[in-house]
N, C-alpha and C. Protein backbone atom coordinates (compact mmCIF):
# COMPACT_ATOMS: atom_id res chain seq x y z
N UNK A 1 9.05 47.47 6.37
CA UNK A 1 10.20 46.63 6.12
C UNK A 1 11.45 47.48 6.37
N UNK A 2 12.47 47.07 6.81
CA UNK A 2 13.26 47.67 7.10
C UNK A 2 14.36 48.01 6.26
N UNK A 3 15.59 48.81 6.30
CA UNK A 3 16.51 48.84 5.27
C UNK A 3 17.58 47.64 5.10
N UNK A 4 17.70 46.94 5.97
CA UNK A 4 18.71 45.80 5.93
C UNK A 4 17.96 45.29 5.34
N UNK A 5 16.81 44.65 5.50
CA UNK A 5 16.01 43.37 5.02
C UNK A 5 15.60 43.90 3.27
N UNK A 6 14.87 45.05 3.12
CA UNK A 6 14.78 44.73 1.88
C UNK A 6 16.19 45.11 0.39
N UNK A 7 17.57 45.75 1.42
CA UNK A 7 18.47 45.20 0.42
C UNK A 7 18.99 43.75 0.28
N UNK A 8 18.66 43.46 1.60
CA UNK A 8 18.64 41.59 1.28
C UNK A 8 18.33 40.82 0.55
N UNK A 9 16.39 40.91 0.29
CA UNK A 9 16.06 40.75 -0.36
C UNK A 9 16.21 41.69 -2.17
N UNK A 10 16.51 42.50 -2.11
CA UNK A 10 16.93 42.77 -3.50
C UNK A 10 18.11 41.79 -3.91
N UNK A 11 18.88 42.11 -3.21
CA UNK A 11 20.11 40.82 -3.65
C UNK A 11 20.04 39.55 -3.84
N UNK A 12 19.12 39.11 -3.13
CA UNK A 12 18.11 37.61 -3.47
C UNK A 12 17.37 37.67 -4.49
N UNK A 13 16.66 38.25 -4.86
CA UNK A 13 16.10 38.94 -6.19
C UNK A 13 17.19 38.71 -7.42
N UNK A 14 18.48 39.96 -7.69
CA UNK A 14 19.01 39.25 -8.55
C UNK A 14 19.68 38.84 -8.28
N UNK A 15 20.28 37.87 -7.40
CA UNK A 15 21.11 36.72 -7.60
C UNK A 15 20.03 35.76 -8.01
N UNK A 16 18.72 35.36 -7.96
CA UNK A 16 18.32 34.70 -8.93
C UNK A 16 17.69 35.16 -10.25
N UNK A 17 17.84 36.42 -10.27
CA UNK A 17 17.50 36.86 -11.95
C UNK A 17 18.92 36.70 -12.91
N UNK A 18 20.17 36.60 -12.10
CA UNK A 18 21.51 36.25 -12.23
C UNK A 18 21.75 35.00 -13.08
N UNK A 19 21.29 33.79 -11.73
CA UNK A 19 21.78 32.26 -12.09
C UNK A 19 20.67 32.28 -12.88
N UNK A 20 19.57 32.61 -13.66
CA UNK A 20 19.04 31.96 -14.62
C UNK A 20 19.49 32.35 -16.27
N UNK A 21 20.46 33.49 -16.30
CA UNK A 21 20.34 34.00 -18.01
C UNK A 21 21.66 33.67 -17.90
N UNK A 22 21.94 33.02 -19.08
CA UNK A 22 23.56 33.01 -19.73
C UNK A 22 23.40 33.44 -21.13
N UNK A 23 24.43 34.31 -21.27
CA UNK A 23 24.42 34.82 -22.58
C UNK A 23 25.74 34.48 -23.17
N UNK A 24 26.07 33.20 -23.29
CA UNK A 24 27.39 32.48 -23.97
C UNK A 24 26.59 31.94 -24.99
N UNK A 25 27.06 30.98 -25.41
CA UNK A 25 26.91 29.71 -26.71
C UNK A 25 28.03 29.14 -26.30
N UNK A 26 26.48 27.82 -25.69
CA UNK A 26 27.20 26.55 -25.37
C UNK A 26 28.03 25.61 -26.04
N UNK A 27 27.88 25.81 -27.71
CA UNK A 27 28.72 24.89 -28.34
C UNK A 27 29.87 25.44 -28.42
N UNK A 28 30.09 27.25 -28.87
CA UNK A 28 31.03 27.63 -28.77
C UNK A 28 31.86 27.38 -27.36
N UNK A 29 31.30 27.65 -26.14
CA UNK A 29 31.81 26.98 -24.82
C UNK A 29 32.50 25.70 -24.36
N UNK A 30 31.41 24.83 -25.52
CA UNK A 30 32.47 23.42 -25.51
C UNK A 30 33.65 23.43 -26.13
N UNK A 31 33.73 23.78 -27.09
CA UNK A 31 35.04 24.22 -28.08
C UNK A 31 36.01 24.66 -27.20
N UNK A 32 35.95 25.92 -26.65
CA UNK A 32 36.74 26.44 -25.39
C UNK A 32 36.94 25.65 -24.15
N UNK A 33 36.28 25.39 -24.01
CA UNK A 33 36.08 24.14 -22.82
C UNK A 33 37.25 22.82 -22.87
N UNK A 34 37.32 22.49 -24.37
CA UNK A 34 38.65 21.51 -24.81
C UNK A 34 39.16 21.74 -25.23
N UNK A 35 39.53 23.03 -26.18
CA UNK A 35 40.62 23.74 -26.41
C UNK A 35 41.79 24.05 -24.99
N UNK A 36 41.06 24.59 -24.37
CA UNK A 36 41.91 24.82 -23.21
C UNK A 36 42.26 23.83 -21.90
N UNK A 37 41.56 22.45 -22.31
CA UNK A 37 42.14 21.41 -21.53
C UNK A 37 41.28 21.29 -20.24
N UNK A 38 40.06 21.89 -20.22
CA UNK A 38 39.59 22.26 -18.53
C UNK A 38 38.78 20.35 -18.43
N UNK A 39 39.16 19.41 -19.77
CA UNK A 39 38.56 18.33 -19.02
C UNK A 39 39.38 17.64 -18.73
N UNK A 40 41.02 18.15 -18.66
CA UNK A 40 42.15 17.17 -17.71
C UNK A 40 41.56 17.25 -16.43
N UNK A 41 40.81 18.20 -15.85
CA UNK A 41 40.56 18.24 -14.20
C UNK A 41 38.98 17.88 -14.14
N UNK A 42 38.21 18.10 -14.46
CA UNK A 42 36.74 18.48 -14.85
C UNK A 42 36.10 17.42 -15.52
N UNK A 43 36.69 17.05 -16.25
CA UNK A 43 36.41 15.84 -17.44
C UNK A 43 35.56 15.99 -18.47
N UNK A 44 35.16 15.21 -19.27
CA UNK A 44 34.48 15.69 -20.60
C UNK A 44 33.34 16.38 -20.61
N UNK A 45 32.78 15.58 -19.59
CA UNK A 45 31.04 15.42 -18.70
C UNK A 45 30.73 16.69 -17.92
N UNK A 46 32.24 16.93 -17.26
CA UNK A 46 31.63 17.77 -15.96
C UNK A 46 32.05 16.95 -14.87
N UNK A 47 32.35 15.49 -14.76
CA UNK A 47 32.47 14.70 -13.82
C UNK A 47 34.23 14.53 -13.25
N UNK A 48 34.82 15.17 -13.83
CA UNK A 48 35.92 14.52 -13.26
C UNK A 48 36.32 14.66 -11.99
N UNK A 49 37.75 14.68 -11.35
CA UNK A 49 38.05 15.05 -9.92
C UNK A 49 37.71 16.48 -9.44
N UNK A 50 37.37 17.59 -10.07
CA UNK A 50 37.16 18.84 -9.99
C UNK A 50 35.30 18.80 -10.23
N UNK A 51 34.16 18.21 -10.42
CA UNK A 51 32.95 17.78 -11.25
C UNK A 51 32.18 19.59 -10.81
N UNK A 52 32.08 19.82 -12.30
CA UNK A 52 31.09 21.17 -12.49
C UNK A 52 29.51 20.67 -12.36
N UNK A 53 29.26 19.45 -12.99
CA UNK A 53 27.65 19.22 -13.03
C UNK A 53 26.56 19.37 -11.85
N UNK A 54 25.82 19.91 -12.87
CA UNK A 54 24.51 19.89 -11.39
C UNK A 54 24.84 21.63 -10.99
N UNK A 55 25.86 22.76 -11.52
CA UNK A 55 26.17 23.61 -11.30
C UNK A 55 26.60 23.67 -9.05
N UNK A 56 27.32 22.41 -9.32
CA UNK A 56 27.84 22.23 -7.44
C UNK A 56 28.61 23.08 -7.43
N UNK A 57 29.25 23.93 -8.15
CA UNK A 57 30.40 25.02 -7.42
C UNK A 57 29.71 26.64 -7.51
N UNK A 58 29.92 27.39 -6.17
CA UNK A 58 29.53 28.66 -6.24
C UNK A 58 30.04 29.01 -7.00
N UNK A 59 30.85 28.52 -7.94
CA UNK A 59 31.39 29.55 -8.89
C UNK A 59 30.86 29.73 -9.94
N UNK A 60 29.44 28.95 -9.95
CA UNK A 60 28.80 28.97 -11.33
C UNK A 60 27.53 29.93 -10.32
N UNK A 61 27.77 30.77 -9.76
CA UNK A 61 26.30 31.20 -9.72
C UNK A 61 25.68 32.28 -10.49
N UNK A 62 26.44 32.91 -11.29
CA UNK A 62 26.51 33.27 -12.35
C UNK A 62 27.61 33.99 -12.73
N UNK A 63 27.05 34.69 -14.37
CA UNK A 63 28.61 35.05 -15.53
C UNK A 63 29.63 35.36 -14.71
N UNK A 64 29.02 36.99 -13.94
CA UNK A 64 30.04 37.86 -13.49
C UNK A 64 31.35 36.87 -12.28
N UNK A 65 30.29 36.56 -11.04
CA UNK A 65 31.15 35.56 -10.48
C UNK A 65 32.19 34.59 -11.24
N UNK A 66 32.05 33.87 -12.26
CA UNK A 66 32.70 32.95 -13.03
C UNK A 66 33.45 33.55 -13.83
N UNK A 67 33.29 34.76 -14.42
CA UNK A 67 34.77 35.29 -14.87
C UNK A 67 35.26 35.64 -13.59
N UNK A 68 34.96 36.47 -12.72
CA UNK A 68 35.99 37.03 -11.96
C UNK A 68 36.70 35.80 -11.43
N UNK A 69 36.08 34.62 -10.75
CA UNK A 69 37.11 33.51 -10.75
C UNK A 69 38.37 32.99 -11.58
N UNK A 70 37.97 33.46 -12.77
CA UNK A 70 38.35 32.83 -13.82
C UNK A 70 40.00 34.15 -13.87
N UNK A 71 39.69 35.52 -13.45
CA UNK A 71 40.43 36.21 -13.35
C UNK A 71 41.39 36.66 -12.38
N UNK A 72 41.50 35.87 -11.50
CA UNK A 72 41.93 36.16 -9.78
C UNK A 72 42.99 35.55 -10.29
N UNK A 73 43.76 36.01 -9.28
CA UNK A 73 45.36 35.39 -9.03
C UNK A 73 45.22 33.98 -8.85
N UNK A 74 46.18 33.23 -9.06
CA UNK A 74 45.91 31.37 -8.72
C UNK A 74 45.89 31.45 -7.21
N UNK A 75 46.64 31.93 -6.52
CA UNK A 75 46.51 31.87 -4.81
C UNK A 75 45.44 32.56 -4.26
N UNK A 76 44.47 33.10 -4.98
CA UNK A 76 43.54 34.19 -4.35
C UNK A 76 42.31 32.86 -4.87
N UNK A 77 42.38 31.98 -5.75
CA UNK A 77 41.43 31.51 -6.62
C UNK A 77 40.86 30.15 -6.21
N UNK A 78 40.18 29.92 -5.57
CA UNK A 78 39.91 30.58 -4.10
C UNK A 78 40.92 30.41 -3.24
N UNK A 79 40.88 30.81 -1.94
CA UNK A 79 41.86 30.54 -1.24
C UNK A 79 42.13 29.62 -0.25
N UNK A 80 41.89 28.48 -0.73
CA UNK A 80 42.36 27.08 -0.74
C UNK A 80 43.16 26.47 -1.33
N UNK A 81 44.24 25.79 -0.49
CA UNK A 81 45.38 25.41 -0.43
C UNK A 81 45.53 24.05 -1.81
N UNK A 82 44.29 23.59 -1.97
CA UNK A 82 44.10 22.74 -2.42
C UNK A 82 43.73 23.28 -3.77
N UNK A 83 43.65 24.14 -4.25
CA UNK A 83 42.81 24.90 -5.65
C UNK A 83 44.52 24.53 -6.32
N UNK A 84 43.87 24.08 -7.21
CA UNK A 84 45.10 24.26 -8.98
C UNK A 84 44.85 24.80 -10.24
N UNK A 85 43.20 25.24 -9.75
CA UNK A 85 43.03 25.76 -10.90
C UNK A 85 43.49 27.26 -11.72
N UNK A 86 43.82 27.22 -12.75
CA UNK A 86 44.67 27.52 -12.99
C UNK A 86 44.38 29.13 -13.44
N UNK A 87 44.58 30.39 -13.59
CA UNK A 87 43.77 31.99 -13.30
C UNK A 87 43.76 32.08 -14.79
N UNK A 88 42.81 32.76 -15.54
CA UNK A 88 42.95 32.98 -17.06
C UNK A 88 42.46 34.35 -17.21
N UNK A 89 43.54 35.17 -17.63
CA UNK A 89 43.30 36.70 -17.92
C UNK A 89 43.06 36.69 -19.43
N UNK A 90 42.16 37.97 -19.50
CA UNK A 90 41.96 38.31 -20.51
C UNK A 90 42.62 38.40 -21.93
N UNK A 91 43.48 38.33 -21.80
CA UNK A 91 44.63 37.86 -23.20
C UNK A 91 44.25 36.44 -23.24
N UNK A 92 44.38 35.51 -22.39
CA UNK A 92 43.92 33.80 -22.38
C UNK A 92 43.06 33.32 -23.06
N UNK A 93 41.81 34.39 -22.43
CA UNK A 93 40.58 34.12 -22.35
C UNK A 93 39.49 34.95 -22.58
N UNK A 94 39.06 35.23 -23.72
CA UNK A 94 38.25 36.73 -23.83
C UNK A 94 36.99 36.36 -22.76
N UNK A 95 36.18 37.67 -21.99
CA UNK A 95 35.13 37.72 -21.70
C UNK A 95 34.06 36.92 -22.48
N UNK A 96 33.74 37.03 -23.99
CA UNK A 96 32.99 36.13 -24.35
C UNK A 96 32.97 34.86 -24.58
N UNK A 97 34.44 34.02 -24.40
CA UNK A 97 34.60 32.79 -24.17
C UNK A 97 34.39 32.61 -22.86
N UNK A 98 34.63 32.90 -21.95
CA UNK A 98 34.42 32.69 -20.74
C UNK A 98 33.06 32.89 -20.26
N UNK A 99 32.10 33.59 -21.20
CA UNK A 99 31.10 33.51 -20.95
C UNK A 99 30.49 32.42 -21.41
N UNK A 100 30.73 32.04 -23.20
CA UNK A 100 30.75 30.71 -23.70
C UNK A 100 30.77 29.39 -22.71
N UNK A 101 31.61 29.22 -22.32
CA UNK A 101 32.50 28.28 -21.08
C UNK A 101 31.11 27.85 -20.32
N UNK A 102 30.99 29.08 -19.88
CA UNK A 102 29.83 29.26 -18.49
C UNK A 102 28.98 28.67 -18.72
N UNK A 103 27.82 29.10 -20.08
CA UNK A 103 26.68 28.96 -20.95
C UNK A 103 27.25 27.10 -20.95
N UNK A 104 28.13 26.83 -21.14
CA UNK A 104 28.38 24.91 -22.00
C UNK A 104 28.39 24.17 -20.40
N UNK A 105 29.25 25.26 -19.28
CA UNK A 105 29.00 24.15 -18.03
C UNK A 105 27.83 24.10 -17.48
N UNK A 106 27.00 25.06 -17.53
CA UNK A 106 25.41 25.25 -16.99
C UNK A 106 24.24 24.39 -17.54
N UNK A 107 25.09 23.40 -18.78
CA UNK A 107 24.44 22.46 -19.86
C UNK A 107 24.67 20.85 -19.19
N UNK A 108 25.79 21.15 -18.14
CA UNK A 108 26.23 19.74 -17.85
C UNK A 108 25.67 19.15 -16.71
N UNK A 109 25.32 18.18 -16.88
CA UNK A 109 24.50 17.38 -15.75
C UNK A 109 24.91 16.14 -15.29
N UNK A 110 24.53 15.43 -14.55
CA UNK A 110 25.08 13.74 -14.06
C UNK A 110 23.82 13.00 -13.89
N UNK A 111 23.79 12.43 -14.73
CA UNK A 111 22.09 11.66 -14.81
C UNK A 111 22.60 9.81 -15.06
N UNK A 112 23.63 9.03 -14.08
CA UNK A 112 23.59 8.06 -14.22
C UNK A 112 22.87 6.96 -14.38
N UNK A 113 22.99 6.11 -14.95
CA UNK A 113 21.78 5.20 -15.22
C UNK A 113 21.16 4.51 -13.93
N UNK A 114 19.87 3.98 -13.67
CA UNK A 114 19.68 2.56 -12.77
C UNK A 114 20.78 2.05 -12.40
N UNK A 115 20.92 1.42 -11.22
CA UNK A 115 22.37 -0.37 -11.40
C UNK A 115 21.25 -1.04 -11.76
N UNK A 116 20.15 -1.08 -12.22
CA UNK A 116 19.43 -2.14 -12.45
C UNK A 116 19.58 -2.29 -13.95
N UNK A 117 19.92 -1.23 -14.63
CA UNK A 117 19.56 -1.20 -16.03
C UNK A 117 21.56 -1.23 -16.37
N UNK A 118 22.82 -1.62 -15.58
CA UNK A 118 23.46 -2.01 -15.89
C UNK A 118 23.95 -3.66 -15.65
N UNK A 119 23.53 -4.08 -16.66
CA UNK A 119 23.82 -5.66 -16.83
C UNK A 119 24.97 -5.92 -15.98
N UNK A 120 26.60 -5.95 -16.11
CA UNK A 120 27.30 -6.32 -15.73
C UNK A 120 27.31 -5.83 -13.92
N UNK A 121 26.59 -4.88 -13.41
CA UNK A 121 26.75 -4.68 -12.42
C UNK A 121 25.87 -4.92 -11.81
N UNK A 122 24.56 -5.56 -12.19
CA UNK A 122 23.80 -6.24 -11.40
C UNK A 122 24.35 -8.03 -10.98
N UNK A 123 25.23 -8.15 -12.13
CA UNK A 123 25.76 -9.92 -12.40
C UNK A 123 27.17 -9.65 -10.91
N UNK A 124 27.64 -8.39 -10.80
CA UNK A 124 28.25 -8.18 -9.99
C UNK A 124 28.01 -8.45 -8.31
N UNK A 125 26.53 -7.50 -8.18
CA UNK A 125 25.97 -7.42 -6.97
C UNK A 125 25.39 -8.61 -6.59
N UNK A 126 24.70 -9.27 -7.52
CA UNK A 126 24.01 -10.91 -7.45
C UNK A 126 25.12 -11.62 -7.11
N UNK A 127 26.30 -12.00 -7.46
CA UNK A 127 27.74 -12.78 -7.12
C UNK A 127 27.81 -12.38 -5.72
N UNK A 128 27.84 -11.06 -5.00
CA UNK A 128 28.33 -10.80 -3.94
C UNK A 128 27.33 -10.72 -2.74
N UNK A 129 26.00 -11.09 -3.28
CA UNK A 129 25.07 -11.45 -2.17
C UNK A 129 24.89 -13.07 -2.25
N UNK A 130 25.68 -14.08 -3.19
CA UNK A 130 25.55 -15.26 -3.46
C UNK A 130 26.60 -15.81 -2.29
N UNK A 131 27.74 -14.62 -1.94
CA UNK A 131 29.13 -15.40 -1.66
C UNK A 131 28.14 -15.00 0.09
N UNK A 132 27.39 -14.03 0.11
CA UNK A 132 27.11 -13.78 1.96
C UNK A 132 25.79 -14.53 2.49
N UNK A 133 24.98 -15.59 2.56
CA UNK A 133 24.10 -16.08 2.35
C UNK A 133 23.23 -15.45 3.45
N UNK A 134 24.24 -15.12 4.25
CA UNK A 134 23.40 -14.98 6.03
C UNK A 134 22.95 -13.73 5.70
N UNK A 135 23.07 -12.90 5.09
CA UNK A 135 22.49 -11.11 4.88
C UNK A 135 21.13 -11.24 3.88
């Protein structure tokens, strides 16, 4: 095996011995989590215009990554024009809240129901295949 390939694979190695351990407390995380307002963008769930669930942002791939995000300049964070999120240094934000944080978003998921098992939106979809007869 060669030397490129198996530091590759070491780094594949722990980056998934990485994304599996959080050493926060998730309740404490939620606390921090709405203390500091992160569900004006994010939302209560995880779902809002920014949505953490399902861990969709590299920035959850684990602790270290997610503080250092959490610690970058706002223009460095990432560097997209479009980022507002907002940089939280260590006076803000201790390391173990931010680890907290991490541990409570790695809890959040999007598990919407059926449309079958929502009443009003099946009475919805039935109306709007009533009004197209030819489909």
């Amino acid at each position: 095996m060669t030397m490129k390939l198996s530091s590759c694979l070491t780094g594949v190695v722990s980056l998934l011995i990485a994304t599996s351990a959080c050493a926060g407390d998730q309740e404490k995380g939620a606390a921090v989590f709405n203390e500091h307002g992160c569900y004006s963008c994010h939302g209560y769930e995880g779902l809002g215009r920014t949505p953490l669930v399902n861990n969709v942002s590299g920035m959850l791939v684990n602790e270290t990554v997610f503080i250092n995000f959490l610690r970058q300049r706002a223009e460095l964070n990432p560097t997209l024009p479009a980022n507002s999120m907002p940089n939280y240094g260590v006076n803000a934000l201790s390391d173990e809240q931010a680890r907290d944080v991490y541990a409570y978003i790695r809890t959040l998921t999007d598990n919407p129901p059926e449309t079958q098992d929502i009443p009003t939106f099946v009475t919805i979809l039935d109306a709007a295949k009533a009004d197209r007869p030819d489909e």
